[in-house]
PDB file of N, CA and C in Angstrom:
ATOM      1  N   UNK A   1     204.785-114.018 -53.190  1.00  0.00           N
ATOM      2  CA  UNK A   1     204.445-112.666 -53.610  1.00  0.00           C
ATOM      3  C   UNK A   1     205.466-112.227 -54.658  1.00  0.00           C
ATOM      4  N   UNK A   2     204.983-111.321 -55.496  1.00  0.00           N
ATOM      5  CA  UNK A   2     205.539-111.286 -56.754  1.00  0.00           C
ATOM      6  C   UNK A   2     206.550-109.954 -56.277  1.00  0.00           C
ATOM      7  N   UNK A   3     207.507-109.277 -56.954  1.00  0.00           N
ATOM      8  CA  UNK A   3     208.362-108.222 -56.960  1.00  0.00           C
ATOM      9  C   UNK A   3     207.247-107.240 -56.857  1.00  0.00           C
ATOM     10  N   UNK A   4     206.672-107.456 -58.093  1.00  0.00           N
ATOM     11  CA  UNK A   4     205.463-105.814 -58.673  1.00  0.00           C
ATOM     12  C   UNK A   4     204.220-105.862 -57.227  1.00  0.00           C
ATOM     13  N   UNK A   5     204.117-107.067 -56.556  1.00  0.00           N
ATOM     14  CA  UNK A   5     203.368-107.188 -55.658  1.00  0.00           C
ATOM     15  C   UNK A   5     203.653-106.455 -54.792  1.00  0.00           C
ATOM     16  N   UNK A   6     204.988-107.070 -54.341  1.00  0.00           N
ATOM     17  CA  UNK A   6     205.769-106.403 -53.136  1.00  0.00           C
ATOM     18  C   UNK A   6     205.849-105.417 -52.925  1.00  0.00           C
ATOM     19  N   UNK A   7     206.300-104.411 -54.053  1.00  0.00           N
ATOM     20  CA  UNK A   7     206.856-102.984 -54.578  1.00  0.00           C
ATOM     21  C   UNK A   7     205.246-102.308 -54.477  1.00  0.00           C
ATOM     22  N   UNK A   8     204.201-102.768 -54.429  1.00  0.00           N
ATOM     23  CA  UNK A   8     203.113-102.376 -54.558  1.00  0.00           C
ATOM     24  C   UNK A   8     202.623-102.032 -52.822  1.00  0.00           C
ATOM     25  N   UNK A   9     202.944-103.048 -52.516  1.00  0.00           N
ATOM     26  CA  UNK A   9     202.569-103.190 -50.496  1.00  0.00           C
ATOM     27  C   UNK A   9     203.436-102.429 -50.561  1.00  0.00           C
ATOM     28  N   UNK A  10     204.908-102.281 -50.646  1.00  0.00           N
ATOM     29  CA  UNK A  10     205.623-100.927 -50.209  1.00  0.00           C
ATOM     30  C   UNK A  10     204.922 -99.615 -49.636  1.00  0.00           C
ATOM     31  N   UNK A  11     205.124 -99.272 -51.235  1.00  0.00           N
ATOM     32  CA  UNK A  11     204.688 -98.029 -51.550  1.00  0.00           C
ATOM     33  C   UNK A  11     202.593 -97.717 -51.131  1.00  0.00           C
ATOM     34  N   UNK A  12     201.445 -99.063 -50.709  1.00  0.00           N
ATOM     35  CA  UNK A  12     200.791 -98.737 -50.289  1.00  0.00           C
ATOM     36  C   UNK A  12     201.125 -98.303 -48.559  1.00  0.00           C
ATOM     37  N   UNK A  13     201.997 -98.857 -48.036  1.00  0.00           N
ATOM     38  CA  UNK A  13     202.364 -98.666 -46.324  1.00  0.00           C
ATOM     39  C   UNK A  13     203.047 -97.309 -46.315  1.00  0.00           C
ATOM     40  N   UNK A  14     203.942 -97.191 -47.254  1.00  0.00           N
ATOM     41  CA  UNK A  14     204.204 -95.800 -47.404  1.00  0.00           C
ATOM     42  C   UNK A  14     203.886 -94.774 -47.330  1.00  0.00           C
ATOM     43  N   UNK A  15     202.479 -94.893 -48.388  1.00  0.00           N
ATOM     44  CA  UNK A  15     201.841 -93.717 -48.676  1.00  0.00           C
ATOM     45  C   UNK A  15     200.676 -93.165 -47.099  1.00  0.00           C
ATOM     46  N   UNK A  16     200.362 -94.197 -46.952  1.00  0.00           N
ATOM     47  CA  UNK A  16     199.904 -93.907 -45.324  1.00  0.00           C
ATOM     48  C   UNK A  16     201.060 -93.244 -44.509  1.00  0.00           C
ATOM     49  N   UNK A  17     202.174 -94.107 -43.811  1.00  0.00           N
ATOM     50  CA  UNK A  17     202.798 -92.970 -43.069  1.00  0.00           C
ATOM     51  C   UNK A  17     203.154 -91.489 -43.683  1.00  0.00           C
ATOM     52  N   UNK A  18     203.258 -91.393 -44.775  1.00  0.00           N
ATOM     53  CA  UNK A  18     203.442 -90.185 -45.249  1.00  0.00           C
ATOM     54  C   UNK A  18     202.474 -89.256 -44.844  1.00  0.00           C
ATOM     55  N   UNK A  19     201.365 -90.070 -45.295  1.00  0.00           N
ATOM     56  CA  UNK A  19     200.295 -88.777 -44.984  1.00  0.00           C
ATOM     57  C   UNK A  19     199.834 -88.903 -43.378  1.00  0.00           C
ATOM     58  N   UNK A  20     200.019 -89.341 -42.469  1.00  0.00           N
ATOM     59  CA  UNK A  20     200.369 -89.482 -41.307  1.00  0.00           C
ATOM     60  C   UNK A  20     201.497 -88.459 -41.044  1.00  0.00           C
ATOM     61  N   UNK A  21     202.792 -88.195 -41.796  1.00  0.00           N
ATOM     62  CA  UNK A  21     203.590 -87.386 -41.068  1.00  0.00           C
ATOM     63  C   UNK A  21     203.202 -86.107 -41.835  1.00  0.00           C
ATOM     64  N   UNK A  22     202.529 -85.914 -43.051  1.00  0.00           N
ATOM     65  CA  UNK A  22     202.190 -84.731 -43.363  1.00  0.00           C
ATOM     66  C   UNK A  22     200.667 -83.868 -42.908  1.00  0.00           C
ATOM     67  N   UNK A  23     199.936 -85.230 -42.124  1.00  0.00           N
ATOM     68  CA  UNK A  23     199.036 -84.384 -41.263  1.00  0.00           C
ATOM     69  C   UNK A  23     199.797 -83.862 -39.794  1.00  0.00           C
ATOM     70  N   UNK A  24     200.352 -84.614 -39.661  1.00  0.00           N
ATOM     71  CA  UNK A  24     201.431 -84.213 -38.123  1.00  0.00           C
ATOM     72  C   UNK A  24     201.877 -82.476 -38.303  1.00  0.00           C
ATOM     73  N   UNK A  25     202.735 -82.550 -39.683  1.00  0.00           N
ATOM     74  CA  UNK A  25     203.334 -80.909 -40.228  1.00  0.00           C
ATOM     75  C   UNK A  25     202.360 -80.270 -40.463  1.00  0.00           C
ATOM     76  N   UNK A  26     201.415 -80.677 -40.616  1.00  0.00           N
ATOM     77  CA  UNK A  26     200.217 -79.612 -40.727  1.00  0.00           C
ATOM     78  C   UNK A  26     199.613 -78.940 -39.160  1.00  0.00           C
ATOM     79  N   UNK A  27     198.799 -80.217 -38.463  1.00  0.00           N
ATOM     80  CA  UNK A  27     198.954 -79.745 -37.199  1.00  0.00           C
ATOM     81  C   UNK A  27     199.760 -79.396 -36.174  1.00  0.00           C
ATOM     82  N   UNK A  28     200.845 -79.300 -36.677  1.00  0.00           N
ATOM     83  CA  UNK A  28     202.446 -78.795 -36.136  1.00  0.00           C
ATOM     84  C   UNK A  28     202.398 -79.191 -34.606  1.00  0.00           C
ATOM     85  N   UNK A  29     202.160 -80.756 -34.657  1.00  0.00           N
ATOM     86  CA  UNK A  29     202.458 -81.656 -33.832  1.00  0.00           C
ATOM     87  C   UNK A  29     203.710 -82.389 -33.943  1.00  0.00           C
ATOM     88  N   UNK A  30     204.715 -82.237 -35.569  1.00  0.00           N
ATOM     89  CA  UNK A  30     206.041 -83.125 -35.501  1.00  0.00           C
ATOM     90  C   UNK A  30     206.975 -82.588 -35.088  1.00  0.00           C
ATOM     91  N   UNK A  31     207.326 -83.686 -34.174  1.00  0.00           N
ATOM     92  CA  UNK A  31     208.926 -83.396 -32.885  1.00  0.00           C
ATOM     93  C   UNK A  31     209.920 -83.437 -34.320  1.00  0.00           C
ATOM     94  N   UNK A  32     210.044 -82.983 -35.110  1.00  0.00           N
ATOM     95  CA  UNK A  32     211.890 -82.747 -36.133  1.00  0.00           C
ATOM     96  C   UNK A  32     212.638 -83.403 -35.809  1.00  0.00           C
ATOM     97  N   UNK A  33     213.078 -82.823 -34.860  1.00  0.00           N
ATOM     98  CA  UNK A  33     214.189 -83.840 -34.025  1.00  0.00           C
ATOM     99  C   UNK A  33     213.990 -85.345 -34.003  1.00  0.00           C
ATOM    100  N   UNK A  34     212.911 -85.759 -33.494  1.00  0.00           N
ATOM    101  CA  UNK A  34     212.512 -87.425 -33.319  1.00  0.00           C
ATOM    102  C   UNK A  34     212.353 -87.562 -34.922  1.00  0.00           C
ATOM    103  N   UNK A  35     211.820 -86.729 -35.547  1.00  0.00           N
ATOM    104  CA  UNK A  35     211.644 -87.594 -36.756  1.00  0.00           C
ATOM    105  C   UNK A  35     213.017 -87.800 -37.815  1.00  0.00           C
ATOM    106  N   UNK A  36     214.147 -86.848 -37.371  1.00  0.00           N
ATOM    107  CA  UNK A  36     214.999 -86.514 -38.389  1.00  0.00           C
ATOM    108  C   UNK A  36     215.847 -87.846 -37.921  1.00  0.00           C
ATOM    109  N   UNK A  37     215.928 -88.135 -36.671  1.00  0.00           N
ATOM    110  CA  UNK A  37     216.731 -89.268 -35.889  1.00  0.00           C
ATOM    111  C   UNK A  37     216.465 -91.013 -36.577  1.00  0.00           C
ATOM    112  N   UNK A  38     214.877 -90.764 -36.385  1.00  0.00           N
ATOM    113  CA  UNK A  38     214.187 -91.669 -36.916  1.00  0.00           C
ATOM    114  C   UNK A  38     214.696 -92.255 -38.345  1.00  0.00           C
ATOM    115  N   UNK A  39     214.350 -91.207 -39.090  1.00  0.00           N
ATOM    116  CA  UNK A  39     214.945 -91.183 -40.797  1.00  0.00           C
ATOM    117  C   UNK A  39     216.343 -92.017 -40.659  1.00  0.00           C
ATOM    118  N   UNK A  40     217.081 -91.201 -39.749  1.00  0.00           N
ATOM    119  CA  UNK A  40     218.567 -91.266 -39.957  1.00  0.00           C
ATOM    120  C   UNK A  40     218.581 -92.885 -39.843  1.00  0.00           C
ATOM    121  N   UNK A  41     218.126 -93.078 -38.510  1.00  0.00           N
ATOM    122  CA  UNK A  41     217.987 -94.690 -38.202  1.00  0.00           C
ATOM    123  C   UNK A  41     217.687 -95.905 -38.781  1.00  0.00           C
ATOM    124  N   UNK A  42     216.680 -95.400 -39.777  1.00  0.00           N
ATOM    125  CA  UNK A  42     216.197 -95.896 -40.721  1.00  0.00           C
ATOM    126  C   UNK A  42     216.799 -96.348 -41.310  1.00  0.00           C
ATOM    127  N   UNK A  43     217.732 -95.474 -42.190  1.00  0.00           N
ATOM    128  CA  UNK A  43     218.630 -95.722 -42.896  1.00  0.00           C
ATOM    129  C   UNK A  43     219.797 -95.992 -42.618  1.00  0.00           C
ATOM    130  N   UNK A  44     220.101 -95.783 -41.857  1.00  0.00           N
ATOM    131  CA  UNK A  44     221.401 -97.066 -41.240  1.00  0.00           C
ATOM    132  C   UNK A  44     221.028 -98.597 -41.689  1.00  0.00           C
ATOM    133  N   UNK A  45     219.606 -98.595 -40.870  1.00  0.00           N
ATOM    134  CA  UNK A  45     219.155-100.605 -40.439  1.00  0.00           C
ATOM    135  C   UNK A  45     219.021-100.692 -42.326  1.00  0.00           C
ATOM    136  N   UNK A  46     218.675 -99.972 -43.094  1.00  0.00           N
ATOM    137  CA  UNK A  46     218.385-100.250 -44.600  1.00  0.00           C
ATOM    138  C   UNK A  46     220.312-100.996 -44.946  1.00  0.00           C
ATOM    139  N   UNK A  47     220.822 -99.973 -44.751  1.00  0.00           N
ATOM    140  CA  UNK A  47     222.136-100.326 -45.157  1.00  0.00           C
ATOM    141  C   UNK A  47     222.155-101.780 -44.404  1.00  0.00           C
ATOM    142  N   UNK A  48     222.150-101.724 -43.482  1.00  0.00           N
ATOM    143  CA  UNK A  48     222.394-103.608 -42.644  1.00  0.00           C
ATOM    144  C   UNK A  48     221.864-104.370 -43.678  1.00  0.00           C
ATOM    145  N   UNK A  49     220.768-104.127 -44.257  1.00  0.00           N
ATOM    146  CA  UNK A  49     219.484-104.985 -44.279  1.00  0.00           C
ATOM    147  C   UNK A  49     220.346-105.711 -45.801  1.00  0.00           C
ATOM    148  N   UNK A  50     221.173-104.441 -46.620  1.00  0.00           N
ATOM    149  CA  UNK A  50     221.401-105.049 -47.698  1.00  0.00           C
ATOM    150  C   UNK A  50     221.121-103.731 -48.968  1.00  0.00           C
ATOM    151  N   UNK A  51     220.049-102.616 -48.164  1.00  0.00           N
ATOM    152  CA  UNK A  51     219.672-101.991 -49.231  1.00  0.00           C
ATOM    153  C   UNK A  51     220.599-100.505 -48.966  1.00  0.00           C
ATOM    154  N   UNK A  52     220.600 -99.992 -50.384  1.00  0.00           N
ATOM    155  CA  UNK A  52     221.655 -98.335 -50.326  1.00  0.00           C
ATOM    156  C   UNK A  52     220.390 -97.305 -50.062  1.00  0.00           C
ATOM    157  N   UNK A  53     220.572 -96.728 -48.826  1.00  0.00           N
ATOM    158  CA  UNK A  53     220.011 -95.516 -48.865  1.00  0.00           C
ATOM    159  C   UNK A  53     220.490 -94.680 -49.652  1.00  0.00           C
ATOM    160  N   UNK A  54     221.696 -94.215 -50.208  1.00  0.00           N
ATOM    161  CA  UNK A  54     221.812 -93.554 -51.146  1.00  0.00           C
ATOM    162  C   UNK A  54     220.518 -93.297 -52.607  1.00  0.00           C
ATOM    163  N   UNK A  55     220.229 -94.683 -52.963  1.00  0.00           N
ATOM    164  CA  UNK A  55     219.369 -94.812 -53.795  1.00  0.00           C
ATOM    165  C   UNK A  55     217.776 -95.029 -53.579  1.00  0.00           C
ATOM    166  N   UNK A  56     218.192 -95.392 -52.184  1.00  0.00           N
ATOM    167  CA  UNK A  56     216.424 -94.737 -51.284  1.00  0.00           C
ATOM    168  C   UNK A  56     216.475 -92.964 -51.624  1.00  0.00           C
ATOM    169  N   UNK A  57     217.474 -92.721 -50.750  1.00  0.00           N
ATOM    170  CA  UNK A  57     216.929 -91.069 -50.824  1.00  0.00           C
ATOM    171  C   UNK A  57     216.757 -90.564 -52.162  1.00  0.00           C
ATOM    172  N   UNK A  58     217.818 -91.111 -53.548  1.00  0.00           N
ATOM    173  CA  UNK A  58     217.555 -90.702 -54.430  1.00  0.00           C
ATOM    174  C   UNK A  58     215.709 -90.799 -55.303  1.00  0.00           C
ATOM    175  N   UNK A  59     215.310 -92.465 -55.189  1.00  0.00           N
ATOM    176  CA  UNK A  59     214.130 -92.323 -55.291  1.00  0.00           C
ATOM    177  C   UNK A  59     213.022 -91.409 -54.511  1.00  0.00           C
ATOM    178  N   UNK A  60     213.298 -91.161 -53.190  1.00  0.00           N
ATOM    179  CA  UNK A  60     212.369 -90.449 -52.433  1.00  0.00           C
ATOM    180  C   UNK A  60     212.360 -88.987 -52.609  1.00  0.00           C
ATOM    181  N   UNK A  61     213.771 -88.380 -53.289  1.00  0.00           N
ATOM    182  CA  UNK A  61     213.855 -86.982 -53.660  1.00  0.00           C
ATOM    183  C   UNK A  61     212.630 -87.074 -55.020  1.00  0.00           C
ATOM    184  N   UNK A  62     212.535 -88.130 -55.704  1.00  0.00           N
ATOM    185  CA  UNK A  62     212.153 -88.250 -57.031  1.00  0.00           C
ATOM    186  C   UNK A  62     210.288 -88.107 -56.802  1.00  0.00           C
ATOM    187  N   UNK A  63     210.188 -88.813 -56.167  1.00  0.00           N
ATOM    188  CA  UNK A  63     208.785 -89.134 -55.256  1.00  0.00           C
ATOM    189  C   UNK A  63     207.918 -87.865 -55.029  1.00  0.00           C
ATOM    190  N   UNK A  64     209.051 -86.724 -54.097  1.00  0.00           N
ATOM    191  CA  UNK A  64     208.825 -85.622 -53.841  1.00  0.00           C
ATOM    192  C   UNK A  64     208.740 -84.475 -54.754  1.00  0.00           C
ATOM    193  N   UNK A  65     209.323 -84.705 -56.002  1.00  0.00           N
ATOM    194  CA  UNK A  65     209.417 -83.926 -56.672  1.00  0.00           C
ATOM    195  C   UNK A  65     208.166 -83.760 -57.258  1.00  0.00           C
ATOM    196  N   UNK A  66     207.611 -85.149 -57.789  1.00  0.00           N
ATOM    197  CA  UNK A  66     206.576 -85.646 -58.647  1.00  0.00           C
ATOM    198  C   UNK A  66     205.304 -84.881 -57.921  1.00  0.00           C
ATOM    199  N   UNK A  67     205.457 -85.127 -56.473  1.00  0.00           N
ATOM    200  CA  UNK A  67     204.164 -84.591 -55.552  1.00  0.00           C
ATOM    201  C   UNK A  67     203.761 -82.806 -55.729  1.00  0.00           C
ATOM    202  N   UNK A  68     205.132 -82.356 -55.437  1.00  0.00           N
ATOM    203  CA  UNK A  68     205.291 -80.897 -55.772  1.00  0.00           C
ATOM    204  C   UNK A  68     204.673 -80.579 -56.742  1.00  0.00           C
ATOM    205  N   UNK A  69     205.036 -81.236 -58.188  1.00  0.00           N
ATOM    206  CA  UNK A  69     204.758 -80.861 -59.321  1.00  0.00           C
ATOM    207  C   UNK A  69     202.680 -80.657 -59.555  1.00  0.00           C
ATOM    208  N   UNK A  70     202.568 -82.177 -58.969  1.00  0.00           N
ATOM    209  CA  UNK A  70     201.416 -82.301 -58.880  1.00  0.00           C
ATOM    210  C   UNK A  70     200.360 -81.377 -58.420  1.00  0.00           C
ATOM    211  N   UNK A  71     200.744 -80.580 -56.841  1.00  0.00           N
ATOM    212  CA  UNK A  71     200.458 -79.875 -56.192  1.00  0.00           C
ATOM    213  C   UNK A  71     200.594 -78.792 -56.945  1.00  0.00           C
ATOM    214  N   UNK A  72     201.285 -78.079 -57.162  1.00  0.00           N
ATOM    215  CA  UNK A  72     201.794 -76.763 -58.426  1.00  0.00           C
ATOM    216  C   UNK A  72     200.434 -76.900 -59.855  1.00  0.00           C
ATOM    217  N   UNK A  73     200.662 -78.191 -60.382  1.00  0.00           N
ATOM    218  CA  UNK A  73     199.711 -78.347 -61.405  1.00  0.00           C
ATOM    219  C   UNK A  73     198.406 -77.937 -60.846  1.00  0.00           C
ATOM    220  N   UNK A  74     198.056 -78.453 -59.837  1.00  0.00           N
ATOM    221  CA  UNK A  74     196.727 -78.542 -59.451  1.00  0.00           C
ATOM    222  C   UNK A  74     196.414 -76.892 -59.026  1.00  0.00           C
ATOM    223  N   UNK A  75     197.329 -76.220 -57.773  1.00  0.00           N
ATOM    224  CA  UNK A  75     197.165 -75.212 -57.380  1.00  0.00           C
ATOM    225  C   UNK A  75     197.401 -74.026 -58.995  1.00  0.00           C
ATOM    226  N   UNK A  76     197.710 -74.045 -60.172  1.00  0.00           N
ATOM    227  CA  UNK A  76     197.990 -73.668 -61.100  1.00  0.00           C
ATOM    228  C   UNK A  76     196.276 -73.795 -61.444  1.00  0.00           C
ATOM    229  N   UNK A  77     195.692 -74.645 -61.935  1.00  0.00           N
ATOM    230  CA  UNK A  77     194.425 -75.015 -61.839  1.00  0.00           C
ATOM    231  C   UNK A  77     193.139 -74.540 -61.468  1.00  0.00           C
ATOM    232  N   UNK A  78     193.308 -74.483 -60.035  1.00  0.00           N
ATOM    233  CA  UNK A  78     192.817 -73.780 -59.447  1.00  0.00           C
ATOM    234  C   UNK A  78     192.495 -72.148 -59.823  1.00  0.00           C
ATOM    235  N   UNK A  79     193.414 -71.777 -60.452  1.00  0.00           N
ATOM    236  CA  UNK A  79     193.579 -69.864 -59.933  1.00  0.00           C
ATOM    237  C   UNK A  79     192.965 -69.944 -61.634  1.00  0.00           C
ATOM    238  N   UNK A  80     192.622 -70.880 -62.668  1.00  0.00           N
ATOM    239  CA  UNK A  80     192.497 -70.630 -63.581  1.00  0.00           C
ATOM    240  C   UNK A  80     190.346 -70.964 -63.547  1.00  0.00           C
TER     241      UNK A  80
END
């Protein structure tokens, strides 16, 4: 499997739990707590693994931003 492959399965497994934890915040079914632990955990085993969460979270702030924007564009859109 290629890098662009890989990076591709990533970010498709990704994008599912995401929207998995953003239907959760919607039906204000997410435990915070379990999930903030979770995260944290996460990123510990990343650091083991070899990879910097530092530069995870930095991409994932980036990720989020892009979504916002998107959302804003669209809801901007909308009212027009």
């Amino acid at each position: 499997m290629s890098e662009q492959d890989r990076v591709a399965k990533i970010n498709a497994i990704s994008g599912k739990i995401l929207e998995d934890i953003l239907e959760s915040i919607e039906n204000l079914t997410l435990d915070e707590d379990q999930f903030l632990a979770e995260t944290y955990a996460r990123l510990v085993a990343a650091k083991f693994l070899g990879y910097s969460p530092t530069a995870l979270v930095v991409d994932a702030e980036a990720a989020a931003q892009r979504l916002l924007d998107l959302v804003e564009e669209h809801e901007a859109t909308d009212e027009n």
